[in-house]
C-alpha atoms as a PDB file:
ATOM      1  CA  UNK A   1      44.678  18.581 187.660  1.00  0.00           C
ATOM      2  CA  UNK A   2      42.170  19.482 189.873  1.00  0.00           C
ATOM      3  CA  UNK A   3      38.602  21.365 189.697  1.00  0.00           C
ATOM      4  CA  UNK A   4      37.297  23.380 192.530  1.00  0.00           C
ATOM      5  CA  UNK A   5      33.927  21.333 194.072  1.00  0.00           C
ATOM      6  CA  UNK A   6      30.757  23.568 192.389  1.00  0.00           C
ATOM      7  CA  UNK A   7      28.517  24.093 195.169  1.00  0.00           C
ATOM      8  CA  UNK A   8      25.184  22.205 194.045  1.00  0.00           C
ATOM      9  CA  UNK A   9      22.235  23.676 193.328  1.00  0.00           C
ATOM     10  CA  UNK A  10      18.642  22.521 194.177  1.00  0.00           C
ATOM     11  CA  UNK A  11      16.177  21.145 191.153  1.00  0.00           C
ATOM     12  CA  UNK A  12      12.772  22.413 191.638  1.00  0.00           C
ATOM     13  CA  UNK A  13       9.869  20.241 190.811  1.00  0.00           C
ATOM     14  CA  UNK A  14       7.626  22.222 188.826  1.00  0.00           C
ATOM     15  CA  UNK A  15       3.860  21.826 189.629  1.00  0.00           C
ATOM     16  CA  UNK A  16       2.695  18.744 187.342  1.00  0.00           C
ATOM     17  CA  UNK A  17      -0.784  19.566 186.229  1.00  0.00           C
ATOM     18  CA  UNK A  18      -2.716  16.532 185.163  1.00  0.00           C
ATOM     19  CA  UNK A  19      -5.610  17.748 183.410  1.00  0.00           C
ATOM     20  CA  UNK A  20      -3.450  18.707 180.413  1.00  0.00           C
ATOM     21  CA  UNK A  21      -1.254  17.664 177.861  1.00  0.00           C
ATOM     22  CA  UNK A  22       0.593  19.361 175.333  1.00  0.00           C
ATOM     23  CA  UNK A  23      -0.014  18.239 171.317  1.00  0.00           C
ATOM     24  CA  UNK A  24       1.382  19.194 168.381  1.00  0.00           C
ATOM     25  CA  UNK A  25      -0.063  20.241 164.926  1.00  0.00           C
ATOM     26  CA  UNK A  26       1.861  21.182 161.547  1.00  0.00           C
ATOM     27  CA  UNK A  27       1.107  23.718 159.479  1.00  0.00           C
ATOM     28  CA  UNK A  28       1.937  22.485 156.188  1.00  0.00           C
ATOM     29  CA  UNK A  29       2.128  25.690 154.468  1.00  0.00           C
ATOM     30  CA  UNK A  30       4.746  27.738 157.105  1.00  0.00           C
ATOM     31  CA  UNK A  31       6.592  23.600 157.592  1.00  0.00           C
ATOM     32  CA  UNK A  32       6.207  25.010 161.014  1.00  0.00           C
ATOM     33  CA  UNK A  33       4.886  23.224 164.653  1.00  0.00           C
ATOM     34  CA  UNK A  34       3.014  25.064 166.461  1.00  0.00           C
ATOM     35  CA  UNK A  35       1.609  23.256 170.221  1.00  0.00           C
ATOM     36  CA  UNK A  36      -1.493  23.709 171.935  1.00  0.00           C
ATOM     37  CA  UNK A  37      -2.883  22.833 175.838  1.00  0.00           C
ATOM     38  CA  UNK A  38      -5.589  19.920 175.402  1.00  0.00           C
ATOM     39  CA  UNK A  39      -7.883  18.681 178.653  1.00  0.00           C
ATOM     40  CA  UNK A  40      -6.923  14.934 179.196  1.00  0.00           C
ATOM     41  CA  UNK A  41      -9.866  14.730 181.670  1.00  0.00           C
ATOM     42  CA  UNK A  42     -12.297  14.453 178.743  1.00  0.00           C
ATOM     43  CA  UNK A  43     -12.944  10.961 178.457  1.00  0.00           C
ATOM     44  CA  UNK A  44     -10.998   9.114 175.890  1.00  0.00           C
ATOM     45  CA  UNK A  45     -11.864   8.573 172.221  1.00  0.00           C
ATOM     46  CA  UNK A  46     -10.798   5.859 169.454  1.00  0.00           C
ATOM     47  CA  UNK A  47      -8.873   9.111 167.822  1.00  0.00           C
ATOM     48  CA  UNK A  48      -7.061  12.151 169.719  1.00  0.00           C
ATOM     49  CA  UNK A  49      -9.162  14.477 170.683  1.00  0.00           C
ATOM     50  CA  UNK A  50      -8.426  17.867 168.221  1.00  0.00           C
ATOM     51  CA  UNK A  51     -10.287  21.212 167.764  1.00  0.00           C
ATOM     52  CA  UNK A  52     -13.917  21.793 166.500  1.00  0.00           C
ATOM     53  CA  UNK A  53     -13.826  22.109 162.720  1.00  0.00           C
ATOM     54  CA  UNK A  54     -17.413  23.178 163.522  1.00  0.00           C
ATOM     55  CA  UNK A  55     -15.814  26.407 165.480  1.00  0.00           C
ATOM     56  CA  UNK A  56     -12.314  26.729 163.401  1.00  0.00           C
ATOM     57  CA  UNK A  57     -15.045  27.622 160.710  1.00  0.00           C
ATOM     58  CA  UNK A  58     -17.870  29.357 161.993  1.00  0.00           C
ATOM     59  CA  UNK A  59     -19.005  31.427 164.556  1.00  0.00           C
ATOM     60  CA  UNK A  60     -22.416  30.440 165.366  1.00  0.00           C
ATOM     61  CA  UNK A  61     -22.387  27.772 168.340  1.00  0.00           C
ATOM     62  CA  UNK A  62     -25.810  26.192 166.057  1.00  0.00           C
ATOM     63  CA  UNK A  63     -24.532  25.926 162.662  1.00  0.00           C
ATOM     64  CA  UNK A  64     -27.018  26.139 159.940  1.00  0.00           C
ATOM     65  CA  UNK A  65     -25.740  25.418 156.014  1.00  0.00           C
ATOM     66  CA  UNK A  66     -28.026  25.836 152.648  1.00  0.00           C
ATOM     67  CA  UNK A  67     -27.893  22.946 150.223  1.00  0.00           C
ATOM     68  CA  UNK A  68     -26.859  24.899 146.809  1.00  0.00           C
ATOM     69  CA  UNK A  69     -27.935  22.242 143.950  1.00  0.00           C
ATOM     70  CA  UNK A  70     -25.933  23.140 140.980  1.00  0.00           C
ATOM     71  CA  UNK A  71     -27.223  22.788 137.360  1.00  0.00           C
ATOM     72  CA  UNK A  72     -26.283  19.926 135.104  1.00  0.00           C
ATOM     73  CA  UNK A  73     -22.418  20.916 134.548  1.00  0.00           C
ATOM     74  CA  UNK A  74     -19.851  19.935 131.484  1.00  0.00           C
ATOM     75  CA  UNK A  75     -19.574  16.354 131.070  1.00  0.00           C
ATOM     76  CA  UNK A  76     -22.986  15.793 132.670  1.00  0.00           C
ATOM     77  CA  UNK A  77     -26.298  13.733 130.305  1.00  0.00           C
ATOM     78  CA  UNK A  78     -28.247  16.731 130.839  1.00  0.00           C
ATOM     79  CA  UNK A  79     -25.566  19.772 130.364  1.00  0.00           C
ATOM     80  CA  UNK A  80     -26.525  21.507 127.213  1.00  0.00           C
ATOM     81  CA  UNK A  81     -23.337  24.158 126.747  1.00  0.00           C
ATOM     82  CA  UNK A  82     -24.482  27.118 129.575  1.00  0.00           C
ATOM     83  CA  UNK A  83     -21.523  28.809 130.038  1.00  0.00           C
ATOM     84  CA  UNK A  84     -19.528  27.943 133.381  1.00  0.00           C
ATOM     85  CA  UNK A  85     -19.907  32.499 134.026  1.00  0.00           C
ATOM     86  CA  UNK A  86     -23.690  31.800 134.160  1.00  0.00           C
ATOM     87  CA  UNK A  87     -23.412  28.764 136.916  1.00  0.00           C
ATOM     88  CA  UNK A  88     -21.755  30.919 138.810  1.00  0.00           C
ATOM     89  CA  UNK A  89     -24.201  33.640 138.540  1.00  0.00           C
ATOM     90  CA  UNK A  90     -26.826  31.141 139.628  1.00  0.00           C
ATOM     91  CA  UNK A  91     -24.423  29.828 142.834  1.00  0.00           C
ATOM     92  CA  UNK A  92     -24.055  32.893 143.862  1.00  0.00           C
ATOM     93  CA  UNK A  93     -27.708  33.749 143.681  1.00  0.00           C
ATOM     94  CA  UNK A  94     -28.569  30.824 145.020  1.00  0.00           C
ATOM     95  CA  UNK A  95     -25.772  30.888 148.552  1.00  0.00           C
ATOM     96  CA  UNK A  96     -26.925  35.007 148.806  1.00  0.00           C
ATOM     97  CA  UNK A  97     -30.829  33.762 149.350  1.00  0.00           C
ATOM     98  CA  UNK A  98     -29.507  31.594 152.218  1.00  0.00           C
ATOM     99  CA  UNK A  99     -26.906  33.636 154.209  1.00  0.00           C
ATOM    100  CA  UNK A 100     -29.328  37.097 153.641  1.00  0.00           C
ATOM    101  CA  UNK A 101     -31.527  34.979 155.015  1.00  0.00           C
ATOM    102  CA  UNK A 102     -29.970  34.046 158.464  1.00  0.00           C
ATOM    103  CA  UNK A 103     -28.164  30.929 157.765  1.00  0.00           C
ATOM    104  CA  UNK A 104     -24.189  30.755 158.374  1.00  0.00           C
ATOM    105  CA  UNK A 105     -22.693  29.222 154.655  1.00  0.00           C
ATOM    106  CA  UNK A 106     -23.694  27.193 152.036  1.00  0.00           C
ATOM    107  CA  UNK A 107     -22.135  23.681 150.251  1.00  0.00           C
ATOM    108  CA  UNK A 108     -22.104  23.580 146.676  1.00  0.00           C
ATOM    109  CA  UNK A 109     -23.195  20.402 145.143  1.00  0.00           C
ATOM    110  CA  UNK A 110     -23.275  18.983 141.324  1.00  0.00           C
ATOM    111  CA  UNK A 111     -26.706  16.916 142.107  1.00  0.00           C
ATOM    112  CA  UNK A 112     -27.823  17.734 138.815  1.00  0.00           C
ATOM    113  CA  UNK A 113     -25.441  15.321 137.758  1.00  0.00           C
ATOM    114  CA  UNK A 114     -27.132  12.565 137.463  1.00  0.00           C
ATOM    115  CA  UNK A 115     -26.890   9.410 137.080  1.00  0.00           C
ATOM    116  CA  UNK A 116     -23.935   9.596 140.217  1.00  0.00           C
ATOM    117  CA  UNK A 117     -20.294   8.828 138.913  1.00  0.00           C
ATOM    118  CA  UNK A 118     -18.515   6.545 141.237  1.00  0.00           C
ATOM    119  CA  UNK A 119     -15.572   7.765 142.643  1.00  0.00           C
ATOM    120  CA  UNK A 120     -12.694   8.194 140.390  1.00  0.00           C
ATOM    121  CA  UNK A 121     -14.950   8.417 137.530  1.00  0.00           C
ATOM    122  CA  UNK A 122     -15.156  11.791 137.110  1.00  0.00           C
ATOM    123  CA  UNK A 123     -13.258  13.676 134.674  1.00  0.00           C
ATOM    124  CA  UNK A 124     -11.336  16.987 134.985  1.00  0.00           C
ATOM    125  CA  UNK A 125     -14.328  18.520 133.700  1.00  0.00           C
ATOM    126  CA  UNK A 126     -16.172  17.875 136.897  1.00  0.00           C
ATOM    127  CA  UNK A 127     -13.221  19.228 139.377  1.00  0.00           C
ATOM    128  CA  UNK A 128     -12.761  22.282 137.453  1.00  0.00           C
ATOM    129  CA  UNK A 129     -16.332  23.385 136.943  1.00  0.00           C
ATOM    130  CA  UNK A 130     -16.940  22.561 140.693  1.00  0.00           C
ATOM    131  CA  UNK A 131     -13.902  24.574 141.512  1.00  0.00           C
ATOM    132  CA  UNK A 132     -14.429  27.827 139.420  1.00  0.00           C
ATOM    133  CA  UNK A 133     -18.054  27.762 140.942  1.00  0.00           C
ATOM    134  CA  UNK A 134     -17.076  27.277 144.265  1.00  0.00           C
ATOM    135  CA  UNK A 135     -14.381  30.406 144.081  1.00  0.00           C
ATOM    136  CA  UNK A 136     -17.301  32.599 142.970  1.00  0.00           C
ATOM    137  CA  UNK A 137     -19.622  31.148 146.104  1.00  0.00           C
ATOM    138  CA  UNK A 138     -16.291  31.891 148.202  1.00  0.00           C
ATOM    139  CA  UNK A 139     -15.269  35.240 147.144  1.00  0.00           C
ATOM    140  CA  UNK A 140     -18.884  36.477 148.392  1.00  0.00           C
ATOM    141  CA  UNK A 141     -19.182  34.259 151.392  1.00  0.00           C
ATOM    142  CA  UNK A 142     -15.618  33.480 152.957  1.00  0.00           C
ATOM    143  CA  UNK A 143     -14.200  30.236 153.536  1.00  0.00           C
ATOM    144  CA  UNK A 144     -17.119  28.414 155.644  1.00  0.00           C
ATOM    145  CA  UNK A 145     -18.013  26.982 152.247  1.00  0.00           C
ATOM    146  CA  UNK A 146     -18.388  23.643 151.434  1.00  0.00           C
ATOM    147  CA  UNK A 147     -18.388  21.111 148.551  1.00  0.00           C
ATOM    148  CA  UNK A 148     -19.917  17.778 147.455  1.00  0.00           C
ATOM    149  CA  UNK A 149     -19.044  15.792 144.548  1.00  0.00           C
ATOM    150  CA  UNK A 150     -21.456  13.254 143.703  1.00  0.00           C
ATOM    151  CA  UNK A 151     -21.421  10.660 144.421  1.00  0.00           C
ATOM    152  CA  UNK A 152     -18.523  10.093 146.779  1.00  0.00           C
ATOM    153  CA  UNK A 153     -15.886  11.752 145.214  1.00  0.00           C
ATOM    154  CA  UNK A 154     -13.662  12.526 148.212  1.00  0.00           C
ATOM    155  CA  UNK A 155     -10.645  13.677 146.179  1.00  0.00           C
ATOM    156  CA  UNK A 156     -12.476  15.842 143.587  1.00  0.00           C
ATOM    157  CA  UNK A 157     -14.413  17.402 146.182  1.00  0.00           C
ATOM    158  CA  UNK A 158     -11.076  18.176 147.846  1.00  0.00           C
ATOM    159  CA  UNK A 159      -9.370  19.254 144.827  1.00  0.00           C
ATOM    160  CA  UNK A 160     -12.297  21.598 144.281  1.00  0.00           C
ATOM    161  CA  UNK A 161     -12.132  23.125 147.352  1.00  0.00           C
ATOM    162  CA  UNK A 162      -8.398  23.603 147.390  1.00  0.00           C
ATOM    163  CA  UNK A 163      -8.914  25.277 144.839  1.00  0.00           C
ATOM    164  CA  UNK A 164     -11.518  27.580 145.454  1.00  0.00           C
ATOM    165  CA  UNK A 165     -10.680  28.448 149.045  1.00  0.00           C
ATOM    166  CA  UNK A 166     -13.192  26.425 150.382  1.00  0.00           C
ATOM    167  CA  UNK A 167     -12.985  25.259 154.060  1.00  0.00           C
ATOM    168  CA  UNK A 168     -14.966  21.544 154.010  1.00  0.00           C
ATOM    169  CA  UNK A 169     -16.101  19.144 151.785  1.00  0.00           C
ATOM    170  CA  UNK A 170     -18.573  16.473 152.251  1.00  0.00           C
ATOM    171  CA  UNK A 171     -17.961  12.286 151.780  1.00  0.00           C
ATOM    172  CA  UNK A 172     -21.170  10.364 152.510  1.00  0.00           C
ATOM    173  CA  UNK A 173     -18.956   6.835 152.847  1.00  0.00           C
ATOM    174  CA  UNK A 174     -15.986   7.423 154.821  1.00  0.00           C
ATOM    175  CA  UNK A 175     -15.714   4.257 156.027  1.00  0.00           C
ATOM    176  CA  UNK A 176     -16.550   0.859 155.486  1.00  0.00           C
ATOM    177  CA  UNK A 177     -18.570   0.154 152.518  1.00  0.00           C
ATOM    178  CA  UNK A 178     -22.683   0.236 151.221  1.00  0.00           C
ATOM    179  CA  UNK A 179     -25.021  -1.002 148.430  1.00  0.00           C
ATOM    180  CA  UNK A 180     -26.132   3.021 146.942  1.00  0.00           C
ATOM    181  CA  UNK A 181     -27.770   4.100 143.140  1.00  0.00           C
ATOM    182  CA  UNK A 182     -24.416   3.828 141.784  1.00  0.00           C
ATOM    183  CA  UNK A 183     -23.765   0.195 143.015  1.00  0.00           C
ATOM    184  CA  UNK A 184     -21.551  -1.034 145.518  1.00  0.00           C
ATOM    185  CA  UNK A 185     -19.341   2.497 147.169  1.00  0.00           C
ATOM    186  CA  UNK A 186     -16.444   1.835 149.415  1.00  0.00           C
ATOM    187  CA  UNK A 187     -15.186   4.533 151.654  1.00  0.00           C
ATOM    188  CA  UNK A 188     -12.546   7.140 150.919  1.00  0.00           C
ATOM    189  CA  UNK A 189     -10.887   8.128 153.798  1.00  0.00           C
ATOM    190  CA  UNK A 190      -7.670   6.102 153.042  1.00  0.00           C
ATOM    191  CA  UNK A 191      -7.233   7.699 149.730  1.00  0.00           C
ATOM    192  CA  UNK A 192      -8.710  11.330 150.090  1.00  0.00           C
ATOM    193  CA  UNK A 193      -6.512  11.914 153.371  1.00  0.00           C
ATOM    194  CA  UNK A 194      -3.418  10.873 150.828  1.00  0.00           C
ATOM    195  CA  UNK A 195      -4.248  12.725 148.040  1.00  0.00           C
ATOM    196  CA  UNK A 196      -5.363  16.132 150.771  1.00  0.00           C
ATOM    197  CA  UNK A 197      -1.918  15.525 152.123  1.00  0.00           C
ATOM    198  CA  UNK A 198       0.126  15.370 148.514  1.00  0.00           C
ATOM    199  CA  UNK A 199      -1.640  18.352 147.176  1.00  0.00           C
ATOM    200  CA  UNK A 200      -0.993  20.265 150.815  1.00  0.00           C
ATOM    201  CA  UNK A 201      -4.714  20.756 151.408  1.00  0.00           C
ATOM    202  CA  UNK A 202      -4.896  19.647 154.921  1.00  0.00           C
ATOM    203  CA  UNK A 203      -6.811  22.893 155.919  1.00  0.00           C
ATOM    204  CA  UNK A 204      -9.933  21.739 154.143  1.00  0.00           C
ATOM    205  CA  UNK A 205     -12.077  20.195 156.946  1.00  0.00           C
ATOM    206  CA  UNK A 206     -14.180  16.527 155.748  1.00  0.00           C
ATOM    207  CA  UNK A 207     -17.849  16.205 157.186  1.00  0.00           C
ATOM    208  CA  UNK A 208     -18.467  12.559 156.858  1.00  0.00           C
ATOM    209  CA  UNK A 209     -21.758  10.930 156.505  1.00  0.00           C
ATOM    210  CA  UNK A 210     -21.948   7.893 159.555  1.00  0.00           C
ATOM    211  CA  UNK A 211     -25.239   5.540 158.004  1.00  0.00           C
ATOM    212  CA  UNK A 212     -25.989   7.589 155.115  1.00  0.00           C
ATOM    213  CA  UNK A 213     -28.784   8.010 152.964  1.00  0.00           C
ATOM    214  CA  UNK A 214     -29.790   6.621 149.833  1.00  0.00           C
ATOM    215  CA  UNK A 215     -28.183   3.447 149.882  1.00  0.00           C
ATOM    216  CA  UNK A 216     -29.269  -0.446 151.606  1.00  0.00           C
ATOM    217  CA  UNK A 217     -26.480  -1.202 154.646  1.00  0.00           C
ATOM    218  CA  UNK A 218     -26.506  -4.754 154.415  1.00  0.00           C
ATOM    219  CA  UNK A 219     -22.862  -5.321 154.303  1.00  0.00           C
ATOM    220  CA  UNK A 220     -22.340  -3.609 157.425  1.00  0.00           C
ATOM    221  CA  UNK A 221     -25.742  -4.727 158.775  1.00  0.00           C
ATOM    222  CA  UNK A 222     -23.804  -6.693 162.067  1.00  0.00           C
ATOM    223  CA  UNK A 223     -22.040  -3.171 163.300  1.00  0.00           C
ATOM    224  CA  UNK A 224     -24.248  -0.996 165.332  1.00  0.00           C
ATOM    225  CA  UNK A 225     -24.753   2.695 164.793  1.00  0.00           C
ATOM    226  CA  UNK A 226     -22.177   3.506 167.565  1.00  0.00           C
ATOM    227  CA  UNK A 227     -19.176   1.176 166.124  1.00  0.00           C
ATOM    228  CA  UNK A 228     -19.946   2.807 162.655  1.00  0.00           C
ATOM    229  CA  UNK A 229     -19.397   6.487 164.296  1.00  0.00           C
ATOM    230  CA  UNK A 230     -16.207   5.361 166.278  1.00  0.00           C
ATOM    231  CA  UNK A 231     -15.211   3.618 162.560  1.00  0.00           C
ATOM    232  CA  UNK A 232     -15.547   7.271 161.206  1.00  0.00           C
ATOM    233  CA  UNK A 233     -13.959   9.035 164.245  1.00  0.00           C
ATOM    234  CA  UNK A 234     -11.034   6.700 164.100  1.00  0.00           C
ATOM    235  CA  UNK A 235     -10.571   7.610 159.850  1.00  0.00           C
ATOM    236  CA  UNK A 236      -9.692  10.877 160.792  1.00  0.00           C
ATOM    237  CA  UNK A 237     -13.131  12.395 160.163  1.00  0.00           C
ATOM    238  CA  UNK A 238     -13.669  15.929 161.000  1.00  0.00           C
ATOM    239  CA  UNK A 239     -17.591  16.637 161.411  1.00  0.00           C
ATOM    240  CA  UNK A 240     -19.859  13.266 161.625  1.00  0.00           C
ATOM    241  CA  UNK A 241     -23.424  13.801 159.712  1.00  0.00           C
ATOM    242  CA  UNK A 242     -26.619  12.163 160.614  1.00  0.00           C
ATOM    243  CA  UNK A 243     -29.081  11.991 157.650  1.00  0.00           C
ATOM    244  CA  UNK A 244     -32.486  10.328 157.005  1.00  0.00           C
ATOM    245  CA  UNK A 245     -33.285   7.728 154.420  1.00  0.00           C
ATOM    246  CA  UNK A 246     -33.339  10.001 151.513  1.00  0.00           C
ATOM    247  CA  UNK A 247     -32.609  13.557 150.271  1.00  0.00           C
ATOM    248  CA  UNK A 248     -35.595  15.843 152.433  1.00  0.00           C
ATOM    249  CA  UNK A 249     -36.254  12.429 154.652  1.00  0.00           C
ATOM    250  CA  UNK A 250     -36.076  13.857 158.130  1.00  0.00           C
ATOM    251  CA  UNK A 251     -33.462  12.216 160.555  1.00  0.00           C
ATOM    252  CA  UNK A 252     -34.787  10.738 164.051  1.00  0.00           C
ATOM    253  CA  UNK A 253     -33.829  12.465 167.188  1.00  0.00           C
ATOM    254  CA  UNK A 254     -32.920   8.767 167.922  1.00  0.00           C
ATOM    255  CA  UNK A 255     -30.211   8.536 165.025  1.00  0.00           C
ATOM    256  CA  UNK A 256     -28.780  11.816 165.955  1.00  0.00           C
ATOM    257  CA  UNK A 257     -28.550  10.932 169.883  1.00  0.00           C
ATOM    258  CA  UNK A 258     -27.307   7.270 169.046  1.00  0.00           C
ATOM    259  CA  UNK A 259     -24.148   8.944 166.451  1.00  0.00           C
ATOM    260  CA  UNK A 260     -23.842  11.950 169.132  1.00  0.00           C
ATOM    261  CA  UNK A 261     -23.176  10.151 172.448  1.00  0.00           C
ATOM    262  CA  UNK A 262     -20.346   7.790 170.931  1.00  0.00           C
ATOM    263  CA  UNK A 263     -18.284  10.531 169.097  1.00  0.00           C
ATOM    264  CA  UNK A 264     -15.950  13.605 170.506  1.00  0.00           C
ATOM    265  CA  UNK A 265     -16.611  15.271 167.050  1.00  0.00           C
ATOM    266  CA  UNK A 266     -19.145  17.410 166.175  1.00  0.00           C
ATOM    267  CA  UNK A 267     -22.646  16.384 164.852  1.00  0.00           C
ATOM    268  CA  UNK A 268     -24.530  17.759 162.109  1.00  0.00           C
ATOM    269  CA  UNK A 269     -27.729  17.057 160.497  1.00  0.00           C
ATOM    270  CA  UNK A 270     -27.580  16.384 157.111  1.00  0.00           C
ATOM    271  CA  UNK A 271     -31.287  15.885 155.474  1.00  0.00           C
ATOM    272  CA  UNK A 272     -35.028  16.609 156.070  1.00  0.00           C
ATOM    273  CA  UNK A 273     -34.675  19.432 158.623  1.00  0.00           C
ATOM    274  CA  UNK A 274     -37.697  21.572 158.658  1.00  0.00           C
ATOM    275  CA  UNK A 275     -39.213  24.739 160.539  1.00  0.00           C
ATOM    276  CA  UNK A 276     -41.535  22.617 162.657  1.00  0.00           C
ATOM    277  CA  UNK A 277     -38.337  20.096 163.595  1.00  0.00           C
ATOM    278  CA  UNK A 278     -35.426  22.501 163.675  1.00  0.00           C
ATOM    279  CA  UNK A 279     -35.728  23.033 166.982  1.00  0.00           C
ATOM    280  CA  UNK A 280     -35.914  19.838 168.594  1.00  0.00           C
ATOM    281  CA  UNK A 281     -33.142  18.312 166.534  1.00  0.00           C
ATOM    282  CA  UNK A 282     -30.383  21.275 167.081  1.00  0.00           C
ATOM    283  CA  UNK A 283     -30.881  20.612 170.808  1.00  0.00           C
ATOM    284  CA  UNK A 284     -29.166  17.211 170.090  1.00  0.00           C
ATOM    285  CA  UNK A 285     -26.423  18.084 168.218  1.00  0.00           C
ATOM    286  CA  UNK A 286     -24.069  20.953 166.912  1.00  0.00           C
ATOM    287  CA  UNK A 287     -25.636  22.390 163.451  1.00  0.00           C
ATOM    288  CA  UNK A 288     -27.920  21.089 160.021  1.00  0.00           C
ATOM    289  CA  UNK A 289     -27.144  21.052 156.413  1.00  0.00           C
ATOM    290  CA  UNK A 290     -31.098  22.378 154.845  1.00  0.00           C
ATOM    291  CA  UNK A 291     -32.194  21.801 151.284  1.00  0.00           C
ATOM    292  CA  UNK A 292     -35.866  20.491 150.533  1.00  0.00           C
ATOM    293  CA  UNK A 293     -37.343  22.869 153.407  1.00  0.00           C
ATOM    294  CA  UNK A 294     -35.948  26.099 151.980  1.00  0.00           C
ATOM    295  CA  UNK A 295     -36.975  25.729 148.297  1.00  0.00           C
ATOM    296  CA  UNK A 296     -39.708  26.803 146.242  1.00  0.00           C
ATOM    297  CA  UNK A 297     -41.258  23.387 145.784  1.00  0.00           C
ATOM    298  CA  UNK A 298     -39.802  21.467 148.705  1.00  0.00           C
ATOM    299  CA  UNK A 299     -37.956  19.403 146.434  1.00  0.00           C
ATOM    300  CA  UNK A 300     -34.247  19.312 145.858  1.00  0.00           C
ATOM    301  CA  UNK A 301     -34.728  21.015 141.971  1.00  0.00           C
ATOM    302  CA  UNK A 302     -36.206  23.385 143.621  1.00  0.00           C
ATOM    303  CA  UNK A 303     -34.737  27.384 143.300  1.00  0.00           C
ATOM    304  CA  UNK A 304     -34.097  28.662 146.808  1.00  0.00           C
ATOM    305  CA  UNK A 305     -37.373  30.534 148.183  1.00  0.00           C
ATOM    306  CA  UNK A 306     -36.200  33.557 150.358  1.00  0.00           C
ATOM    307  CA  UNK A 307     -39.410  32.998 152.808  1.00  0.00           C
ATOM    308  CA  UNK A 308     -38.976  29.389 153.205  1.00  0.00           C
ATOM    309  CA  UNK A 309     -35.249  30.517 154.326  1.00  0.00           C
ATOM    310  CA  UNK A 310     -36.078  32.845 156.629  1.00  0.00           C
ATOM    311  CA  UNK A 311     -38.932  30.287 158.310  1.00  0.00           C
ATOM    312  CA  UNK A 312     -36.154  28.068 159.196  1.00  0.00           C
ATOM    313  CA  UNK A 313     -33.894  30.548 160.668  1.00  0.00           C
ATOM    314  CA  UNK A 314     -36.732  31.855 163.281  1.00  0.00           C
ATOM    315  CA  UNK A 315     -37.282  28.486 163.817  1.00  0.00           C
ATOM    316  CA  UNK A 316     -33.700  28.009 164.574  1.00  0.00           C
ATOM    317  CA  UNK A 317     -33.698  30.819 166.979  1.00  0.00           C
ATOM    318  CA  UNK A 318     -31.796  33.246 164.787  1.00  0.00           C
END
């Protein structure tokens, strides 16, 4: 049996455009893909390159975030029985006096805590306090908030957020390891991205600390600032932070410069930002987390002064 010859028919080359590629992202909560156009003419980093976090979660191209220092909580040397309702009230209080203020969000923090757990010392106590607050901070705010579990504690701080809607949470070792208060702390990015991914919270964004504060850096003393950024980068980090030496010690233009020209992520400062340094340091990088500057006292116990808010935000430009 025989087929009558099919006349052929010419294949078209479509244009081939070089400067993009196509990639892929999940989202876990539809199990759908969804694809997006990214510019392969950016030079290359030691991770893909993938959207802002920075501008997934807020509008302003300068970010500015307000330090909210929680009160001792349950569980915690110094808690003596205030009822979870009146943390709140004060979180609230506290995140309204920044964002009325002119700054974008907040990131709740338990520094009252202290001493610092390690990570994976804290107790359910901890997660659920931190979470209840943080839906409180949320439901008057939005999602651009963030949490902190001290010290460390990548996978409360996630479980936290999850819960309360939150859209980031901070982990000042990522990567690689350092001598801090609470002894020798190892990074987390190996088991928070696990635990993020079994408890389907890959939505909430990590801002991880490159050289942090508070701590000696002797084991890593032989890597330079730039391989500890790409080490961060490469762990799936979000948002890199540059901080000073200690809570309110300001970080050096240098330090922000060195982390910002080896990294495609954003950069935020994360201590000792001020109304008379504001300026100069935003013009290096992408945002700042403030605390000291914008309470009563300058100090990190400090309630939130209204004033010392505002002095930073016209500082800032806003």
């Amino acid at each position: 049996m025989t087929h009558p010859e099919q006349p052929q028919q010419e294949c078209k080359r479509l244009p081939l455009d070089r400067t993009r590629a196509w990639r892929a992202s999940v989202d876990p909560v539809g199990q759908s893909i969804t694809y997006g156009v990214v510019d392969v003419t950016a030079p290359l980093g030691v991770y893909p390159r993938k959207p802002s976090a920075l501008a997934e979660l807020f509008a302003s191209e300068k970010v500015l975030v307000g330090a909210v220092h929680l009160p001792p909580l349950p569980g915690s040397p110094s808690y003596r029985g205030q009822p979870v309702a009146e943390l709140c009230r004060f979180a609230v209080e506290e995140a309204r006096a920044y964002v009325d203020n002119g700054f974008d969000s907040v990131i709740v923090e338990n520094h009252w805590d202290l001493p610092f757990l390690k990570p994976g010392q804290h107790g359910y106590e901890v997660a659920a306090a931190m979470g209840v607050i943080t839906a409180a901070v949320v439901a008057e705010l939005g999602p651009g908030v963030g949490v902190s579990v001290l010290s460390n504690a990548g996978n409360c701080s996630v479980a936290a957020a999850w819960a309360a809607g939150a859209g980031w949470v901070r982990v000042n070792q990522w990567v690689n390891a350092y001598v801090a208060n609470e002894g020798v702390i190892e990074g987390q990015a190996a088991t928070t991205t696990r635990y993020r991914h079994a408890i389907g919270a890959e939505p909430v964004k990590v801002f991880a600390d490159v050289h942090v504060k508070h701590g000696a850096h002797a084991i890593v003393a032989d890597r330079t600032l730039a391989e500890q950024t790409e080490d961060a980068e490469f762990f799936d980090a979000d948002v890199l932070i540059a901080t000073g030496s200690r809570t309110g010690h300001a970080t050096s233009v240098e330090e922000v410069v060195g982390i910002r020209d080896h990294t495609q992520l954003p950069v935020v400062i994360g201590s000792g930002i001020t109304p008379q340094n504001v300026g100069p340091l935003l013009a290096e990088c992408d945002g700042a987390i403030v605390a000291s500057a914008a309470k009563e006292n300058g100090r990190w116990w400090g309630r939130v002064a209204p004033g010392n808010v505002r002095a930073v935000a016209q500082a800032a430009g806003r």
